[in-house]
C-alpha atoms as a PDB file:
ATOM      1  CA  UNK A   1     134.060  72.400 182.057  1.00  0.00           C
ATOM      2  CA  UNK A   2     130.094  72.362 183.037  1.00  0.00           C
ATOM      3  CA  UNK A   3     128.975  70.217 185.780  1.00  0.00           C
ATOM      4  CA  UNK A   4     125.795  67.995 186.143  1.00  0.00           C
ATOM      5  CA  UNK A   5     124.506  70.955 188.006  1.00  0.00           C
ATOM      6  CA  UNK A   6     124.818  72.826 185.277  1.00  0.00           C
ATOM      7  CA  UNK A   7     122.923  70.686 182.919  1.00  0.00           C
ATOM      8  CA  UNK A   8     120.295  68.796 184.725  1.00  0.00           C
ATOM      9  CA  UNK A   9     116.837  69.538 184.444  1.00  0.00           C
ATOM     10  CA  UNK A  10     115.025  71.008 187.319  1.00  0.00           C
ATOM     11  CA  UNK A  11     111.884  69.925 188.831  1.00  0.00           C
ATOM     12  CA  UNK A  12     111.807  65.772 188.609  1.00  0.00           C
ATOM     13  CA  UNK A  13     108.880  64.548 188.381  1.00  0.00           C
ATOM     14  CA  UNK A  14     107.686  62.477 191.583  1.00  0.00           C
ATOM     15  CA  UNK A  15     104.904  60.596 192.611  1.00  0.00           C
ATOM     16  CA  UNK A  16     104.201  58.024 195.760  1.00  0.00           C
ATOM     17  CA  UNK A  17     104.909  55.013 195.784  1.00  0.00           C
ATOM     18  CA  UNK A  18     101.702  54.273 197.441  1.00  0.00           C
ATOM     19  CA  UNK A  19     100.133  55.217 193.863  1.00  0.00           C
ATOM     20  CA  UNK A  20      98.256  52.760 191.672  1.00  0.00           C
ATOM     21  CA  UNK A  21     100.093  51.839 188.415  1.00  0.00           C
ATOM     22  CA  UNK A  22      97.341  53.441 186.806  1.00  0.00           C
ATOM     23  CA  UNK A  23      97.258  56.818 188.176  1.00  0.00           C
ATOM     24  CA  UNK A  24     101.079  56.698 187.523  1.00  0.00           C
ATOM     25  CA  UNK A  25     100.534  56.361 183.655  1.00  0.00           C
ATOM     26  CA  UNK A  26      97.936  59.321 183.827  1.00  0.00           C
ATOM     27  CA  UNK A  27     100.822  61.241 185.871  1.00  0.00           C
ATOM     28  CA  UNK A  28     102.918  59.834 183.132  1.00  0.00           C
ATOM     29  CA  UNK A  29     100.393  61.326 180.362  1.00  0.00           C
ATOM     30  CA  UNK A  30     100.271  65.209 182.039  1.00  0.00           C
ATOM     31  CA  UNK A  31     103.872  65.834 182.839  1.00  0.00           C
ATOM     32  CA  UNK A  32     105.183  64.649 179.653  1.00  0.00           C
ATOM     33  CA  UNK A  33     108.072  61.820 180.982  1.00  0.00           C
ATOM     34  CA  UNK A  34     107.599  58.148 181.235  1.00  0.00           C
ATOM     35  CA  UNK A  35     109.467  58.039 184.765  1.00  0.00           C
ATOM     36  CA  UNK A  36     109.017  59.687 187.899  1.00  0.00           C
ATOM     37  CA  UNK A  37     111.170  59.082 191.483  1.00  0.00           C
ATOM     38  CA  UNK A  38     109.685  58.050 194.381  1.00  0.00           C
ATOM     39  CA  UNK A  39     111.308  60.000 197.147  1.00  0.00           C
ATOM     40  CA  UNK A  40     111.232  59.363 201.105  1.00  0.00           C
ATOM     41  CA  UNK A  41     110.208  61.974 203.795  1.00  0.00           C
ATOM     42  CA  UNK A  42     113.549  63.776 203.258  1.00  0.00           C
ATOM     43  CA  UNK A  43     113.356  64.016 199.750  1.00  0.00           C
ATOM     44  CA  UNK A  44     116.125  61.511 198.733  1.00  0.00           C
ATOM     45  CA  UNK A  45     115.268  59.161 195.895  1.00  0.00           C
ATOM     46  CA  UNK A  46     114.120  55.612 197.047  1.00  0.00           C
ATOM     47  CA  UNK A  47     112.896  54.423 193.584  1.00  0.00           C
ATOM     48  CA  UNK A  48     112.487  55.669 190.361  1.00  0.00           C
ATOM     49  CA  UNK A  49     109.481  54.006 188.163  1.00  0.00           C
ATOM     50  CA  UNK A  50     108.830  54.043 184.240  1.00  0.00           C
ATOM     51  CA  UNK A  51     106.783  52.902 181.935  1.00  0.00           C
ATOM     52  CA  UNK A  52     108.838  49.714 181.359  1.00  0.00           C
ATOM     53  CA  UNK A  53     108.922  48.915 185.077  1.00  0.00           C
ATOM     54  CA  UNK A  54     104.904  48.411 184.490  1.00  0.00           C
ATOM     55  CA  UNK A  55     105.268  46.367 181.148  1.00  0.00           C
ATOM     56  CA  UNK A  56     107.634  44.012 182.923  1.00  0.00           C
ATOM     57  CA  UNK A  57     104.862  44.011 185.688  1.00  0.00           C
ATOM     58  CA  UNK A  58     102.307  42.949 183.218  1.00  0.00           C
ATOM     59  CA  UNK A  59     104.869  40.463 182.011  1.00  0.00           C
ATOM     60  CA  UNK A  60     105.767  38.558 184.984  1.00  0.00           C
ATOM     61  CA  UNK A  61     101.995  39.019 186.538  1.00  0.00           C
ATOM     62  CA  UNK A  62      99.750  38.476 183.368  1.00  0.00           C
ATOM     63  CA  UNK A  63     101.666  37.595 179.724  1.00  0.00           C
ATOM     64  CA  UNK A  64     104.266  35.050 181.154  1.00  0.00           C
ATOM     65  CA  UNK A  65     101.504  32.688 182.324  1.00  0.00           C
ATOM     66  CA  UNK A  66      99.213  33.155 179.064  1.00  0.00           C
ATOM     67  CA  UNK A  67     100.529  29.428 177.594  1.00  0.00           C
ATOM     68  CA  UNK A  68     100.230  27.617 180.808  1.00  0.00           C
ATOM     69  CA  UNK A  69      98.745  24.407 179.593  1.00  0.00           C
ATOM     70  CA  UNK A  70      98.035  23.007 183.525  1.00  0.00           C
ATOM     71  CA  UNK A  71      95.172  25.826 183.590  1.00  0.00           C
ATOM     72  CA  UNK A  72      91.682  24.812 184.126  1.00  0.00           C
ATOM     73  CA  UNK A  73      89.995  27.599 182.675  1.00  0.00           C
ATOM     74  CA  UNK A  74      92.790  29.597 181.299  1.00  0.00           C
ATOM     75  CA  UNK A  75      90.745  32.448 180.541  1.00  0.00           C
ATOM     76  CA  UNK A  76      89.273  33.158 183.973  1.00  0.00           C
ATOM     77  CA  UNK A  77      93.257  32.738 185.224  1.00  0.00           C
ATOM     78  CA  UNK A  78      93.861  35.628 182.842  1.00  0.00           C
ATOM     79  CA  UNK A  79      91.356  37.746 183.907  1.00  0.00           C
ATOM     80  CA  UNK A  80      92.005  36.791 187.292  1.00  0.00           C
ATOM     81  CA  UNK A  81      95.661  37.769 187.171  1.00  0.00           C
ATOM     82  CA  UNK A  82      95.036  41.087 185.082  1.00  0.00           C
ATOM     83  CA  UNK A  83      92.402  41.868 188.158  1.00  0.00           C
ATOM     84  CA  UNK A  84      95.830  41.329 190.426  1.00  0.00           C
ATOM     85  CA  UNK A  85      97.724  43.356 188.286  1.00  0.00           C
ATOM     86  CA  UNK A  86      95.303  46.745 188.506  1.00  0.00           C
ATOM     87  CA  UNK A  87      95.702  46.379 192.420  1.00  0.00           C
ATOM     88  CA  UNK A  88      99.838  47.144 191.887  1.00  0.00           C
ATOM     89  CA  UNK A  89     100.912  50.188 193.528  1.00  0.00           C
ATOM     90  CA  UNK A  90     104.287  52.130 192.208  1.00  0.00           C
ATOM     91  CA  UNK A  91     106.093  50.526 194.878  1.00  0.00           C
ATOM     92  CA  UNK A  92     105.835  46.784 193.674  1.00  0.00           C
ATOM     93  CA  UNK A  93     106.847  47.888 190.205  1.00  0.00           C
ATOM     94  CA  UNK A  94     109.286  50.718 190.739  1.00  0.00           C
ATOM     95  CA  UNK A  95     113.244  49.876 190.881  1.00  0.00           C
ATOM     96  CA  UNK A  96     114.734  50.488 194.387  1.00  0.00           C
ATOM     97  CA  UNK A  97     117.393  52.386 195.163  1.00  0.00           C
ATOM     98  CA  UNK A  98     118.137  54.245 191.975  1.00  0.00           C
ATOM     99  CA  UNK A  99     121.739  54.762 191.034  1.00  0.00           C
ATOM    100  CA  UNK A 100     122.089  58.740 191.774  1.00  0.00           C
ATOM    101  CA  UNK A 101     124.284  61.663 190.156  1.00  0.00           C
ATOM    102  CA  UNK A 102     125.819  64.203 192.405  1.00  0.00           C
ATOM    103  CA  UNK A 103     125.426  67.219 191.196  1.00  0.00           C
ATOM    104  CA  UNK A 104     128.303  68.259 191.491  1.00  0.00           C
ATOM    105  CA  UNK A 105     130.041  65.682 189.034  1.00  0.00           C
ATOM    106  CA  UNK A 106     131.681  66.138 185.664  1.00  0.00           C
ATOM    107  CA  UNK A 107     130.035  65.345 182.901  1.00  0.00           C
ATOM    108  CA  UNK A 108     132.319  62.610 182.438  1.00  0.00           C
ATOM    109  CA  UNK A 109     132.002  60.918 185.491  1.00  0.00           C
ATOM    110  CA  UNK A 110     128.167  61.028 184.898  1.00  0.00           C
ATOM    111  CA  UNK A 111     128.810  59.587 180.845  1.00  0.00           C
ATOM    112  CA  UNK A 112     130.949  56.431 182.658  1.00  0.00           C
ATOM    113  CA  UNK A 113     128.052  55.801 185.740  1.00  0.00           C
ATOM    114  CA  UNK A 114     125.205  56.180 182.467  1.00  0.00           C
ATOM    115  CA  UNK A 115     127.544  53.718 180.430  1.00  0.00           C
ATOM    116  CA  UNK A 116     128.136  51.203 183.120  1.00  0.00           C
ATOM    117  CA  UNK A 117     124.642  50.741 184.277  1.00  0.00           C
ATOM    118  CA  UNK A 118     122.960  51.016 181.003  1.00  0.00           C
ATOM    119  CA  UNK A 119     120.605  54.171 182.368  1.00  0.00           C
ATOM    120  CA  UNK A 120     118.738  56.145 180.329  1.00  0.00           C
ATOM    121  CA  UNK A 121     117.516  58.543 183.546  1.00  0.00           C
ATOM    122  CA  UNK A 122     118.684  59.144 186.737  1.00  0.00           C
ATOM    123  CA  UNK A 123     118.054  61.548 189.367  1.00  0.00           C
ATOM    124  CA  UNK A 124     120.690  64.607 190.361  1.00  0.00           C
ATOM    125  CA  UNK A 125     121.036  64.820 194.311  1.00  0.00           C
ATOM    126  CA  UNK A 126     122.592  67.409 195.812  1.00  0.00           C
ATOM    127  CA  UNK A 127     125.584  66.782 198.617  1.00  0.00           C
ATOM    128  CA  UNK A 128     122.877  65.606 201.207  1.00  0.00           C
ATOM    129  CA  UNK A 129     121.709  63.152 198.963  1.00  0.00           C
ATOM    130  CA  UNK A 130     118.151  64.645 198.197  1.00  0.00           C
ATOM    131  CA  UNK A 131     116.817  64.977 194.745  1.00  0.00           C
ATOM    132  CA  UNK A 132     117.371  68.740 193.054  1.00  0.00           C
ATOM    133  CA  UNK A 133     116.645  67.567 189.320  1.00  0.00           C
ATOM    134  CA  UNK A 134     117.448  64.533 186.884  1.00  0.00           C
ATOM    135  CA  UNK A 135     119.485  63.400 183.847  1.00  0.00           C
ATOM    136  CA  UNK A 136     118.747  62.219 180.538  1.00  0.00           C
ATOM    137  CA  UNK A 137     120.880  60.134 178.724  1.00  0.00           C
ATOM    138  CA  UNK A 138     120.686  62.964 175.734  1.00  0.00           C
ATOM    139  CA  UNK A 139     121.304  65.353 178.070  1.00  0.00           C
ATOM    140  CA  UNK A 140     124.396  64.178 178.284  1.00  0.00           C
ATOM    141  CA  UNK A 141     125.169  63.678 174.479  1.00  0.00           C
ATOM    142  CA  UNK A 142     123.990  67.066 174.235  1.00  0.00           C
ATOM    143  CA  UNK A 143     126.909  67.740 176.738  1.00  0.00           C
ATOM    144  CA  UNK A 144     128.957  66.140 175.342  1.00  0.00           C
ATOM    145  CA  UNK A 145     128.840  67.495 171.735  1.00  0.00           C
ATOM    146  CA  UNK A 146     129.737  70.626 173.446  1.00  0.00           C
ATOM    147  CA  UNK A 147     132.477  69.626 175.133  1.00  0.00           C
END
């Protein structure tokens, strides 16, 4: 029977978590994925961000206070609040402390951890916890059909 090792794809994609949302989408745009991890000194995943990480951002920073009726000038709020929302770095959008695959898991283990925590992605770590590669939620169907 294969392992995660065996299946996960090599390379993640990583970027700071010092970034600006906005160079992370261009990041985003060359490599091909819509997340990256964010790894500490060590190289052990302490975030992972994607694409919906900076639509909720928008959300709760910009969209979820469009029909505030209190607003003087509503429009200048908006812009005002869209202004705040450019500043973001990766770090205030990216989920913290990702849940991780050893890479030295079954597939089924992995198919139960993706199942219970409705991931889509997750990084591979090897037995000192740093990041060797990531997981795809069809990577593991893929697995699976061959199983």
């Amino acid at each position: 029977m294969k392992t995660i090792k065996q299946i996960a794809r090599k390379n993640p994609p990583t970027i700071s978590g010092a970034a600006p949302l906005a160079e992370m989408m261009r990041f985003f745009e060359k490599c091909g994925e819509e997340f990256a991890l964010v790894l500490d000194n060590n190289g052990k995943p302490i975030g992972i961000v994607t694409d919906g990480d900076v639509l909720r951002a928008f959300y709760v920073r910009v969209a979820s206070h469009a029909g505030e009726k209190n607003s003087f000038d509503l429009e200048e709020a908006l812009r005002d609040r869209v202004q705040s929302f450019k500043t973001l770095k990766v770090e205030d959008a990216m989920t913290r402390r990702p849940k991780t695959v050893p890479e030295d898991s079954a597939i089924l283990q992995a198919a139960e951890l993706f199942r219970k925590n409705n991931l889509k992605r997750a990084p591979v770590v090897d037995a000192e916890g740093k990041a060797v590669g990531f997981l795809k939620r069809a990577d593991l169907a893929a697995a699976a059909l061959e199983f």
